[in-house]
C-alpha atoms as a PDB file:
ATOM      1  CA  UNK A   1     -21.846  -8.906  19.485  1.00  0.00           C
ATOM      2  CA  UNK A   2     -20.175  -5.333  19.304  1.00  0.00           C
ATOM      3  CA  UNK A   3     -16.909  -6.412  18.769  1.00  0.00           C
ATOM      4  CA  UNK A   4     -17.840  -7.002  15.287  1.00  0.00           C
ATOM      5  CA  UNK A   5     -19.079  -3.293  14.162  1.00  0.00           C
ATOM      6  CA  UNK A   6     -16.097  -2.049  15.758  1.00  0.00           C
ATOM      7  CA  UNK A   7     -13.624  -3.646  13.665  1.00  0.00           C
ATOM      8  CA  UNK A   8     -15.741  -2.839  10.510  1.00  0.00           C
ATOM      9  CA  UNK A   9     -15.173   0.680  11.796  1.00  0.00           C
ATOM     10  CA  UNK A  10     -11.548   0.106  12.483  1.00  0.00           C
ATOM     11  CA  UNK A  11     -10.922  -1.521   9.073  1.00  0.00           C
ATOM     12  CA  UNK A  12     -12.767   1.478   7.358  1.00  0.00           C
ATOM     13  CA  UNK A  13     -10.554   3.870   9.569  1.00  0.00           C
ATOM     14  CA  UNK A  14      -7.247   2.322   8.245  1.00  0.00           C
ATOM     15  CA  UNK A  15      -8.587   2.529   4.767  1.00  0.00           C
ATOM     16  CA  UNK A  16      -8.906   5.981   4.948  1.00  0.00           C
ATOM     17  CA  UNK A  17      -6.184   6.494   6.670  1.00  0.00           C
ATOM     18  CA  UNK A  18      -4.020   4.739   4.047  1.00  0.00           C
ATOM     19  CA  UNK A  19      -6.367   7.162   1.263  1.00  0.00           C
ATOM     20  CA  UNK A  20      -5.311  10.246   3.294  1.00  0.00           C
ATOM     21  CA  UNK A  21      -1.035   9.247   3.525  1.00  0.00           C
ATOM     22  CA  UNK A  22      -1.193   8.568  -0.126  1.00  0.00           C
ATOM     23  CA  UNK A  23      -2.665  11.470  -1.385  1.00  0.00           C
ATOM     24  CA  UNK A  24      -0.407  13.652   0.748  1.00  0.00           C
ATOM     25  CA  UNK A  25       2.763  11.690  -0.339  1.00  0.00           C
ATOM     26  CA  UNK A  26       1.278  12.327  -4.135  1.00  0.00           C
ATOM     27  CA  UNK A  27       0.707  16.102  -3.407  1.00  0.00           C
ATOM     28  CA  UNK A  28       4.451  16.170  -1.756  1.00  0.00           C
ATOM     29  CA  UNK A  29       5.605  13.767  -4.912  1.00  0.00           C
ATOM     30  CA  UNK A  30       4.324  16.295  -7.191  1.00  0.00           C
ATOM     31  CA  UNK A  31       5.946  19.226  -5.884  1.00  0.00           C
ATOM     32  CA  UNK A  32       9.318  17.510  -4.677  1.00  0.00           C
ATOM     33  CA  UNK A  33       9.354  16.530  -8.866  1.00  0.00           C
ATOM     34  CA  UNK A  34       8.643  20.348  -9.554  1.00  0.00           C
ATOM     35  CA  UNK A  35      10.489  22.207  -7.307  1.00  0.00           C
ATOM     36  CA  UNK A  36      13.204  20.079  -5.929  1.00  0.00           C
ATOM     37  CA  UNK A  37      14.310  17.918  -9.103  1.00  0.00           C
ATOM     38  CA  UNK A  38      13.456  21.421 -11.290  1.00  0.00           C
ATOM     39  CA  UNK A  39      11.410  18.805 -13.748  1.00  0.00           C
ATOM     40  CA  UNK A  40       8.318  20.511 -14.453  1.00  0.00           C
ATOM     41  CA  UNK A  41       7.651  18.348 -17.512  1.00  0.00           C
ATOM     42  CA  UNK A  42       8.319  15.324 -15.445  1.00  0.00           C
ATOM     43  CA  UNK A  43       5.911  16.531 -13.086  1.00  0.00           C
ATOM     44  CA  UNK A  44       3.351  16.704 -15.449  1.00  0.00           C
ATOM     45  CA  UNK A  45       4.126  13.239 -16.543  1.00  0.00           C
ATOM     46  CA  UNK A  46       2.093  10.624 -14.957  1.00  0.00           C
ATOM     47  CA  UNK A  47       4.255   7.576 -15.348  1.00  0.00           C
ATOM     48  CA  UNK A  48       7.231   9.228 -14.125  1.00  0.00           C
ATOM     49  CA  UNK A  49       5.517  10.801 -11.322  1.00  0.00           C
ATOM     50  CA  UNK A  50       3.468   7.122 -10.671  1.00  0.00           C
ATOM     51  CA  UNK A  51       7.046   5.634 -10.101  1.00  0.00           C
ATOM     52  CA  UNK A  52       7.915   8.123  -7.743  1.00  0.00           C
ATOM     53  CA  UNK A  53       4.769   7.815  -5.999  1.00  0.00           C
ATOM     54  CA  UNK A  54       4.934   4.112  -5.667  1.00  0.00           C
ATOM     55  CA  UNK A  55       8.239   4.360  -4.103  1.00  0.00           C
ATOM     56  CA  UNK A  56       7.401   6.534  -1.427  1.00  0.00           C
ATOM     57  CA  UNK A  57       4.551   4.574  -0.428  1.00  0.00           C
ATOM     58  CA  UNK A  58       6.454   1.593  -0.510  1.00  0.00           C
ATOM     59  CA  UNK A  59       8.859   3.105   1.459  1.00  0.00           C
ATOM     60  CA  UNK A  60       6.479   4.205   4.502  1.00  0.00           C
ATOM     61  CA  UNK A  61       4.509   0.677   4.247  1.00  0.00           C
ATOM     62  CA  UNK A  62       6.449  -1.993   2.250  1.00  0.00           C
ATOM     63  CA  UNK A  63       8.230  -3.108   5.731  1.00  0.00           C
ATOM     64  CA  UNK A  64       5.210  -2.930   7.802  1.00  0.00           C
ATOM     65  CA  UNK A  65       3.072  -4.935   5.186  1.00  0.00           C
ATOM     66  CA  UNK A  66       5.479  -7.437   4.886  1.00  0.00           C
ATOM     67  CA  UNK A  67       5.852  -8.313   8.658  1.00  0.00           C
ATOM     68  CA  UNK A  68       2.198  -8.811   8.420  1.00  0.00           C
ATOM     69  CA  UNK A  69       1.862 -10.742   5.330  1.00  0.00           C
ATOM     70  CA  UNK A  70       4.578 -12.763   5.182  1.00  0.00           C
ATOM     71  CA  UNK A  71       3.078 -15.613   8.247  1.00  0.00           C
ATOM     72  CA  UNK A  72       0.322 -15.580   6.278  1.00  0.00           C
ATOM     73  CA  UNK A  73       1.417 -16.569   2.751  1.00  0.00           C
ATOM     74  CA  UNK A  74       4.271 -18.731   3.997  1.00  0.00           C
ATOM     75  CA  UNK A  75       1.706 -21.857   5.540  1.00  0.00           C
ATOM     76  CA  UNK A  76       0.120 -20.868   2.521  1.00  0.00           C
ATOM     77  CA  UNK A  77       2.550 -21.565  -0.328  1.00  0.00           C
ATOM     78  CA  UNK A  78       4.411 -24.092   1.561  1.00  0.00           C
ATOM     79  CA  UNK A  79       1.227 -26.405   0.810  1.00  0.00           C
ATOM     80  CA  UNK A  80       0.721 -25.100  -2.782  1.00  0.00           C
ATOM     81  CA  UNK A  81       1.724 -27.645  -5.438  1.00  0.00           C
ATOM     82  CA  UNK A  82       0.423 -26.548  -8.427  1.00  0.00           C
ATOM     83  CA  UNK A  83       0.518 -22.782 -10.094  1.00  0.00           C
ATOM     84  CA  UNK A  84      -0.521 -20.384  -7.836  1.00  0.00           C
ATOM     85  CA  UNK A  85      -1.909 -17.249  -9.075  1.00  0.00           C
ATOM     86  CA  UNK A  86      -1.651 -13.953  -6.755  1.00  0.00           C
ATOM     87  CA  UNK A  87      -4.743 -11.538  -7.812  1.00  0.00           C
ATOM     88  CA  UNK A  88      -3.267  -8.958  -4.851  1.00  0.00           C
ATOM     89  CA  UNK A  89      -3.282  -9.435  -1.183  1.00  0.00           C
ATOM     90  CA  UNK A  90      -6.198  -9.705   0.949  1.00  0.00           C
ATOM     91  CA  UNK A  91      -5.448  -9.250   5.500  1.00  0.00           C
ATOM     92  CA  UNK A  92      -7.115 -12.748   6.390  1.00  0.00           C
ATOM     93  CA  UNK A  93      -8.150 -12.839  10.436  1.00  0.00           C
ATOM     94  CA  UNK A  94      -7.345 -16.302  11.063  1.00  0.00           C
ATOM     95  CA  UNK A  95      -8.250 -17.935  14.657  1.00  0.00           C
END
């Protein structure tokens, strides 16, 4: 069945994809903190320029992941009755 390579190329596509935005968000991060904000030792400081980072990623995708995630893990913790543990979020293809 083809269809099946193609979205293991199409899921390997977005991956990089999402590789590619973050690293150029990082790079613009870095040199928004150095120029713009005249911080270079903030720059140069990984937490502060981690929570930076994070924002602007969560700014481009928090919306979009959530519209995606959020009829998943609603059936799924409306049945939950005992402690539920999140380990991160995995894109489930349900049918």
């Amino acid at each position: 069945m083809l269809v099946y390579p193609i979205n293991r190329l199409a899921d390997a596509c977005y991956a990089a994809m999402g590789v590619l935005v973050c690293v150029v968000l990082g790079t613009y991060t870095f040199l928004d903190i150095l120029i713009a904000q005249r911080a270079p030792h903030l720059a140069f400081n990984f937490e502060y320029w981690k929570d930076q980072q994070f924002t602007r990623v969560w700014q481009a995708f928090g919306a979009m992941a959530g519209k995606k995630v959020l009829p998943l893990v609603t059936p799924l913790a409306s049945i939950a009755d005992k402690v539920v543990l999140d380990i991160g979020w995995v894109v489930l293809n349900l049918k």
